[in-house]
C-alpha atoms as a PDB file:
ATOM      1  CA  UNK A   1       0.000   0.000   0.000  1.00  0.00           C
ATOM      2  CA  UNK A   2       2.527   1.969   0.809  1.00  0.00           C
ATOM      3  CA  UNK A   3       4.721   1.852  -2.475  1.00  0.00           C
ATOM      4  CA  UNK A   4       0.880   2.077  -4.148  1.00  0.00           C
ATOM      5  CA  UNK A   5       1.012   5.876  -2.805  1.00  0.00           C
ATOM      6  CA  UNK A   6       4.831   6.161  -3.615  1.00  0.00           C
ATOM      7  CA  UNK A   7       3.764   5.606  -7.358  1.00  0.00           C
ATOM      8  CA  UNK A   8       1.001   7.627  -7.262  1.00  0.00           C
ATOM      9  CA  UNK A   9       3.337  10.618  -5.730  1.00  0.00           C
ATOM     10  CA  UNK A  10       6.032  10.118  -8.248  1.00  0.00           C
ATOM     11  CA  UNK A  11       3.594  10.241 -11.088  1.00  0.00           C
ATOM     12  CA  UNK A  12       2.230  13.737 -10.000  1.00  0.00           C
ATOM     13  CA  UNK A  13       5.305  15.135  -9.304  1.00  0.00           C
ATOM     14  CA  UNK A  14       6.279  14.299 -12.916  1.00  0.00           C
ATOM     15  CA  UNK A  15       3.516  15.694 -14.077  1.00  0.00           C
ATOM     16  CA  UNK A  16       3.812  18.713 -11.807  1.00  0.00           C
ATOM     17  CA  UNK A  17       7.425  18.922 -13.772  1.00  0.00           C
ATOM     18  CA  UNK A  18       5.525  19.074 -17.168  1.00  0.00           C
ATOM     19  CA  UNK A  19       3.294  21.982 -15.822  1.00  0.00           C
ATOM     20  CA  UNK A  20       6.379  23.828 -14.426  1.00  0.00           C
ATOM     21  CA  UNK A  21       8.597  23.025 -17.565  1.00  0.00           C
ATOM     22  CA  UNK A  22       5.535  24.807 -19.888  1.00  0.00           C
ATOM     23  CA  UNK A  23       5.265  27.508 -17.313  1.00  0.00           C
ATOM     24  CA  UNK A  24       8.716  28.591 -17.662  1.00  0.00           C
ATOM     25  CA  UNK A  25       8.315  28.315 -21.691  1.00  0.00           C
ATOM     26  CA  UNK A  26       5.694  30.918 -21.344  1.00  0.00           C
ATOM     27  CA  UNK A  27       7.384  32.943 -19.202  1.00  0.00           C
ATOM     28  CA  UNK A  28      10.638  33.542 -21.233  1.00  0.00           C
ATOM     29  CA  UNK A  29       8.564  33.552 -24.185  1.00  0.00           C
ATOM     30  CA  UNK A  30       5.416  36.008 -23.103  1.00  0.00           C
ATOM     31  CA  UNK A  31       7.307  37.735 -20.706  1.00  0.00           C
ATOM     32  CA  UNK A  32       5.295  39.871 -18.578  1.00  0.00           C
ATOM     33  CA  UNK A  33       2.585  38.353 -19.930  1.00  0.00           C
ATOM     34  CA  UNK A  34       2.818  34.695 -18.372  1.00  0.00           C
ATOM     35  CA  UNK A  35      -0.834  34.595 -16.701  1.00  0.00           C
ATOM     36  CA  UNK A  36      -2.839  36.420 -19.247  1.00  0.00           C
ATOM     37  CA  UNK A  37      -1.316  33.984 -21.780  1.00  0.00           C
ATOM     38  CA  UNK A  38      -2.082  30.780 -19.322  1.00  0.00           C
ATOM     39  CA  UNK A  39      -5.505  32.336 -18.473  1.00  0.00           C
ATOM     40  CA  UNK A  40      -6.566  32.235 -22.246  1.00  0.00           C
ATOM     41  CA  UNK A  41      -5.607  28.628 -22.919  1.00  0.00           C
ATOM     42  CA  UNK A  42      -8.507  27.411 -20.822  1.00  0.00           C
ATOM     43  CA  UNK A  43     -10.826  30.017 -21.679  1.00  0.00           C
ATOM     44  CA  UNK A  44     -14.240  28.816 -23.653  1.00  0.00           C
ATOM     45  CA  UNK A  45     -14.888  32.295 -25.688  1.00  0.00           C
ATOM     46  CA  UNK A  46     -15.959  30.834 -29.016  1.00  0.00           C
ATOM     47  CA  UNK A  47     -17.914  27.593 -27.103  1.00  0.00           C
ATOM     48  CA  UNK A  48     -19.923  27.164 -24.381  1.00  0.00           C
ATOM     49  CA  UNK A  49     -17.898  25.376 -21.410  1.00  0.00           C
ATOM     50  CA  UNK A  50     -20.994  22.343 -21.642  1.00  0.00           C
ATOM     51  CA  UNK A  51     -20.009  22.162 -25.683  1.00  0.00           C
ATOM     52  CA  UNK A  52     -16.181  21.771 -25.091  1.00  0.00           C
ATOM     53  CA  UNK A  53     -16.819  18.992 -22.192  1.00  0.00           C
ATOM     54  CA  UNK A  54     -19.059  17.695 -24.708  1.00  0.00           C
ATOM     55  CA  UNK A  55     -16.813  17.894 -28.082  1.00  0.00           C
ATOM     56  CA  UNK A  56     -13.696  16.415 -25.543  1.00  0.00           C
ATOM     57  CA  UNK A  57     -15.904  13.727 -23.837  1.00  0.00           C
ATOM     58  CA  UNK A  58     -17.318  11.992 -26.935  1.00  0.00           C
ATOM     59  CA  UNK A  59     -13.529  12.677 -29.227  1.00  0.00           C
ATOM     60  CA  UNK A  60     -11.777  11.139 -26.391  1.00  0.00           C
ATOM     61  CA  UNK A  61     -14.257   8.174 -25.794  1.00  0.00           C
ATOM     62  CA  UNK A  62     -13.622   7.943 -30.510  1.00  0.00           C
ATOM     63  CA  UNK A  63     -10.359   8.039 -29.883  1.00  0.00           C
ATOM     64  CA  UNK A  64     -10.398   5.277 -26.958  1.00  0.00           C
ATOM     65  CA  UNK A  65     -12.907   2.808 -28.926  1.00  0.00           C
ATOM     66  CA  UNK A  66     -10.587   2.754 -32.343  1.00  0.00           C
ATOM     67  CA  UNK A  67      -7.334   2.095 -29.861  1.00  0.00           C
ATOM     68  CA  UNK A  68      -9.563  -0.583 -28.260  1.00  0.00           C
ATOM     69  CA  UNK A  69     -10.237  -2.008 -31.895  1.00  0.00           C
ATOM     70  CA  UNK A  70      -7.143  -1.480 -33.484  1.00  0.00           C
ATOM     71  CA  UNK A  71      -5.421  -3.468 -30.236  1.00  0.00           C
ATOM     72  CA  UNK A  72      -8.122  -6.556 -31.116  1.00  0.00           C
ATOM     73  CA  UNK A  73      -8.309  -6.225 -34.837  1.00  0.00           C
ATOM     74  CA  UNK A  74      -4.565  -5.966 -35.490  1.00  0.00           C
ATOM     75  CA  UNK A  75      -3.530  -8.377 -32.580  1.00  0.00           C
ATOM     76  CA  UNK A  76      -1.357  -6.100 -31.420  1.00  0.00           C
ATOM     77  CA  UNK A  77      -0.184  -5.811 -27.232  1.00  0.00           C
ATOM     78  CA  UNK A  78       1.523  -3.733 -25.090  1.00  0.00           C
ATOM     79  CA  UNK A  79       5.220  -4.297 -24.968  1.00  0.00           C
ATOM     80  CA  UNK A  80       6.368  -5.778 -21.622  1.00  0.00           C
ATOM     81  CA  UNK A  81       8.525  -2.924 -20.235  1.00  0.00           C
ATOM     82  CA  UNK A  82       9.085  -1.079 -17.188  1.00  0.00           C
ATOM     83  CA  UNK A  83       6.095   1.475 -18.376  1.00  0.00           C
ATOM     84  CA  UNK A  84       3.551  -1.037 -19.172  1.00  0.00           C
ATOM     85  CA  UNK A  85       3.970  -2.508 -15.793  1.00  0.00           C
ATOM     86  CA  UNK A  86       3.848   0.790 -13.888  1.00  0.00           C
ATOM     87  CA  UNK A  87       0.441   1.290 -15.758  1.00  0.00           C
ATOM     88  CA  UNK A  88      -0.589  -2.038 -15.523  1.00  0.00           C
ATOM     89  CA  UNK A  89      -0.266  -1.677 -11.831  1.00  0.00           C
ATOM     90  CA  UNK A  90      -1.775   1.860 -11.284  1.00  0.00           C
ATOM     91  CA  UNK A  91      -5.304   0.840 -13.222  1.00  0.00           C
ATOM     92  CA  UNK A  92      -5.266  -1.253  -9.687  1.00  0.00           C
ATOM     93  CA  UNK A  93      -3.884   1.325  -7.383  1.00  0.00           C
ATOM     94  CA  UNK A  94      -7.068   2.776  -5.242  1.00  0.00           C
ATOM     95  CA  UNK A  95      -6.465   6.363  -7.017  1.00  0.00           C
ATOM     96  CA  UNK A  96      -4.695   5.482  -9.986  1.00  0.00           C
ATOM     97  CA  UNK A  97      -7.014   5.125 -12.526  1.00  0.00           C
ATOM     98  CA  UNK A  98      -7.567   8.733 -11.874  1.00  0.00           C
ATOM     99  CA  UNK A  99      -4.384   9.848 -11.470  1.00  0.00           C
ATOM    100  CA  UNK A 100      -3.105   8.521 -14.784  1.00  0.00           C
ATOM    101  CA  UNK A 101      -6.078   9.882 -16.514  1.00  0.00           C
ATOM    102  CA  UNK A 102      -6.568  13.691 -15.152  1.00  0.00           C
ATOM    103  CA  UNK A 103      -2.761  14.315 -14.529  1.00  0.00           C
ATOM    104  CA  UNK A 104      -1.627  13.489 -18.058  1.00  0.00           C
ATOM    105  CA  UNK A 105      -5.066  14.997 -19.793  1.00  0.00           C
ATOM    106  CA  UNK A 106      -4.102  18.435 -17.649  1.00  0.00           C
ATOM    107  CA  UNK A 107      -0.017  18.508 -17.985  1.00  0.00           C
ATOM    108  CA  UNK A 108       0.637  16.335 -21.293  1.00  0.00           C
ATOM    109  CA  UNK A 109      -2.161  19.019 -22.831  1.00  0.00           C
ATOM    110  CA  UNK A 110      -0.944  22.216 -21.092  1.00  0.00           C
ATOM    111  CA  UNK A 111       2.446  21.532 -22.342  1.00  0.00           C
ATOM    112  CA  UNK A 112       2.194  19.970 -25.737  1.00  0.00           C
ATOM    113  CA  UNK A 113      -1.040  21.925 -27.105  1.00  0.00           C
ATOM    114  CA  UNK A 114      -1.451  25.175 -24.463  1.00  0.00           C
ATOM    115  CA  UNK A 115       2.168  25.518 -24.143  1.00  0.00           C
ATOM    116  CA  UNK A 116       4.202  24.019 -27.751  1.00  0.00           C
ATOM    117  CA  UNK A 117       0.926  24.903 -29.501  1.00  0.00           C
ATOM    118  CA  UNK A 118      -0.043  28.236 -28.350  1.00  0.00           C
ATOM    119  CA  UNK A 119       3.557  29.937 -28.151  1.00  0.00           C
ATOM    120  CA  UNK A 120       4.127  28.800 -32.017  1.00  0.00           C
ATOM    121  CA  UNK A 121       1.009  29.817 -33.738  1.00  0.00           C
ATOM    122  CA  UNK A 122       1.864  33.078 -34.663  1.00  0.00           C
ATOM    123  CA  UNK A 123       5.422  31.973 -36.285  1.00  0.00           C
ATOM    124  CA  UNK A 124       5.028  28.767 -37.636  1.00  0.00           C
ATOM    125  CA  UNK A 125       2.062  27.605 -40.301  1.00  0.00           C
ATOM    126  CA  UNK A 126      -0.620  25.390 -38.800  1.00  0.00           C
ATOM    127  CA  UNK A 127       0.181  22.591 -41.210  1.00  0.00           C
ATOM    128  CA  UNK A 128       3.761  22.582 -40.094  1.00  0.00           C
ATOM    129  CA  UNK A 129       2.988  23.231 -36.690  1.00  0.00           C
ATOM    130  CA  UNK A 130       0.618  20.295 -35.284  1.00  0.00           C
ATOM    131  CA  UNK A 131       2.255  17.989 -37.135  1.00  0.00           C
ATOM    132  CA  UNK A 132       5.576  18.750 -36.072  1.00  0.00           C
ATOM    133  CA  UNK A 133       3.489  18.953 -32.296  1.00  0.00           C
ATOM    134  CA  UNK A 134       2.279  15.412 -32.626  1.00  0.00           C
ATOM    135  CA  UNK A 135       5.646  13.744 -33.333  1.00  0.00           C
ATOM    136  CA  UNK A 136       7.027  15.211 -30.537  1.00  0.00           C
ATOM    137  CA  UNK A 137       4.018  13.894 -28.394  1.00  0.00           C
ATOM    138  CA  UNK A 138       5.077  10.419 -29.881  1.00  0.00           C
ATOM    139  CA  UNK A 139       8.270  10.340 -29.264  1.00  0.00           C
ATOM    140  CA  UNK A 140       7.726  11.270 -25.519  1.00  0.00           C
ATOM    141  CA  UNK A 141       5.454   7.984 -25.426  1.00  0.00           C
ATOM    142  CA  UNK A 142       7.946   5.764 -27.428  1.00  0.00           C
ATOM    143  CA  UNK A 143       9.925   4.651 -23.943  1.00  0.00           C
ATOM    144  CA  UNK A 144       6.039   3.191 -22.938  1.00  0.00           C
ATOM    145  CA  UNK A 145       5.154   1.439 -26.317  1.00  0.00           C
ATOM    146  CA  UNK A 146       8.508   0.866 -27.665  1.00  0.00           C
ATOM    147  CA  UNK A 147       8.549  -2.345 -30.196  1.00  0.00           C
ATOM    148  CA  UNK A 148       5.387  -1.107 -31.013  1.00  0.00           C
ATOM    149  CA  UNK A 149       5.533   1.377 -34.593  1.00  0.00           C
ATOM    150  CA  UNK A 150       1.626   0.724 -35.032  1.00  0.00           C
ATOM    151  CA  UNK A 151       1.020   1.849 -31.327  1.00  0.00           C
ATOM    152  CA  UNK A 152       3.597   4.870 -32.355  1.00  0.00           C
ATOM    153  CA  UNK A 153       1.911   6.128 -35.691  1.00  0.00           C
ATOM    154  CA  UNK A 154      -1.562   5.827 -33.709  1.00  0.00           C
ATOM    155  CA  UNK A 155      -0.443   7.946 -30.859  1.00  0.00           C
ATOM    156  CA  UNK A 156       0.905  10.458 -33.205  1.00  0.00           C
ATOM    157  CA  UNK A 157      -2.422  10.748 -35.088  1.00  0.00           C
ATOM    158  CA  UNK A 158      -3.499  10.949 -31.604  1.00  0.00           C
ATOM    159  CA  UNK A 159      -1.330  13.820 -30.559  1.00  0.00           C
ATOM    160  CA  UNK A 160      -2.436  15.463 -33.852  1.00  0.00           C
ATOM    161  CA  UNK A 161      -5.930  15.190 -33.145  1.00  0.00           C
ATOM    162  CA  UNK A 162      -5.476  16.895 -29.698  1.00  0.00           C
ATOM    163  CA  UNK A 163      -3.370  19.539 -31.166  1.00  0.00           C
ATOM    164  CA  UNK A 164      -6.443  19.874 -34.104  1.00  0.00           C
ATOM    165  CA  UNK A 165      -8.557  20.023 -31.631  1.00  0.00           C
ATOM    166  CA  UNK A 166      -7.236  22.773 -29.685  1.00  0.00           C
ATOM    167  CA  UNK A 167      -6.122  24.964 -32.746  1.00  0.00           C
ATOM    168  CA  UNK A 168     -10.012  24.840 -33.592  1.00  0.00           C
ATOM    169  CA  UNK A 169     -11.747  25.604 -30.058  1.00  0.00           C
ATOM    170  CA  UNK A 170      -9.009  28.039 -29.026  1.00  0.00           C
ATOM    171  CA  UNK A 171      -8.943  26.066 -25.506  1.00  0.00           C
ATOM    172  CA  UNK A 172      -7.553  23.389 -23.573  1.00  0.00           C
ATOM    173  CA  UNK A 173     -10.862  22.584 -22.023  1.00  0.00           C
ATOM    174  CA  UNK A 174     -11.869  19.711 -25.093  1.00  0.00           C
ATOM    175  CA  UNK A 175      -8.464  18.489 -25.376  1.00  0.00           C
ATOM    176  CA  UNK A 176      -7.980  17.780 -21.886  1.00  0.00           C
ATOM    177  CA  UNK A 177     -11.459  15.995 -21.148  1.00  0.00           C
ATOM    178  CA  UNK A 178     -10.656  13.750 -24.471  1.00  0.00           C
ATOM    179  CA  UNK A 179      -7.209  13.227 -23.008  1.00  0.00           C
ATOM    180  CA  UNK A 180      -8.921  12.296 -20.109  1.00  0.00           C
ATOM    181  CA  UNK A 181     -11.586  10.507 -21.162  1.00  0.00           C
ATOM    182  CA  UNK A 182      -8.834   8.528 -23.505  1.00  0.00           C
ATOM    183  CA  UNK A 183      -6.412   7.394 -20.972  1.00  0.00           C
ATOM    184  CA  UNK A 184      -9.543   6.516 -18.492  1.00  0.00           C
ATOM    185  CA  UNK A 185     -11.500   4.117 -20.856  1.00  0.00           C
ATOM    186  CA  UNK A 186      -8.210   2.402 -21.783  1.00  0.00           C
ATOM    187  CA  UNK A 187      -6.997   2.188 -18.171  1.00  0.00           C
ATOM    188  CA  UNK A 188     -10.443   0.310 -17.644  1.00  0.00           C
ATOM    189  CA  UNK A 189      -9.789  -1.709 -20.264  1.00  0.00           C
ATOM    190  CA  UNK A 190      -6.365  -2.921 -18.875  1.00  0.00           C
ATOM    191  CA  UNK A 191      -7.995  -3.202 -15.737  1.00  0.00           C
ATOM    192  CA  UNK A 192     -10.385  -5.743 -16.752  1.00  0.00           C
ATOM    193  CA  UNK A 193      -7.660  -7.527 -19.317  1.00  0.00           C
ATOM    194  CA  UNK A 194      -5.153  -8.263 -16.208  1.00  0.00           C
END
């Protein structure tokens, strides 16, 4: 029980590096403007709040149900690694589910589409910009799914469908409930598989 909580701390603190890591992006990039900048990635101007939960919920729960199928379908597993065993064991951890789910749908999206996203899109074109966004979110993931290029090209479609998804809303709200609502359903799946 005790390591349980041990995991569960070293996973937020990670992600608490993420959300420090994009803070001090912003702030050497929109200096003197750091909070306004933060404050407008999770504002919901152009949608109502209800229609981003909404838009995130329902792309994230997509996004889950196609992983689900392409993992059946194409046979394919998780590698047996270090990662894959940490997350194996968290989707049992009292709290872990959660953890796994909300931390990386908050950090993973504040830094890779708030943060790498939202600094570039006034110097780099959008068609350059999200892809080049999404490979980077792969290769952060290849340590967890490495042996796995089918797992790799679906998280990058993945990371460019967050970063799509946020260029389009002008918020972080939708791309962190899918993120959310992604990493949940498939920790629930591995729950039940193990």
């Amino acid at each position: 029980m005790q390591r349980d909580w041990k995991l569960i701390g070293m996973l937020w603190q990670g992600f608490v590096i993420m959300a420090l890591a994009g803070i001090l992006m912003v702030f050497f990039m929109q200096w003197g403007n750091t909070v306004p900048f933060i404050v407008r990635l999770f504002q919901t101007d152009a949608y109502k709040t209800s229609t981003l939960v909404l838009i995130g919920a329902s792309s994230g729960l997509i996004m889950a149900l196609t992983a689900l199928g392409l993992i059946k379908f194409a046979r394919i597993t998780l590698p047996e690694n270090e990662m894959t065993d940490i997350l194996f064991r968290l989707v049992h951890v009292r709290g872990g589910l959660l953890t796994m789910s909300l931390g990386a749908g908050i950090a993973e999206e504040f830094l890779f589409r708030g943060v790498l996203v939202g600094l570039f899109l006034g110097f780099m074109p959008v068609g350059v910009l999200l892809p080049l966004n999404a490979l980077l979110f792969m290769l952060v993931h290849i340590p967890q799914y490495k042996g796995r290029p089918l797992l790799h090209v679906f998280i990058f479609f993945i990371g460019l469908f967050l970063a799509y998804l946020f260029y389009i809303t002008g918020s972080l709200v939708a791309p962190i409930i899918a993120h959310f609502t992604y990493n949940y359903v498939i920790g629930l799946s591995m729950r039940k598989s193990s």
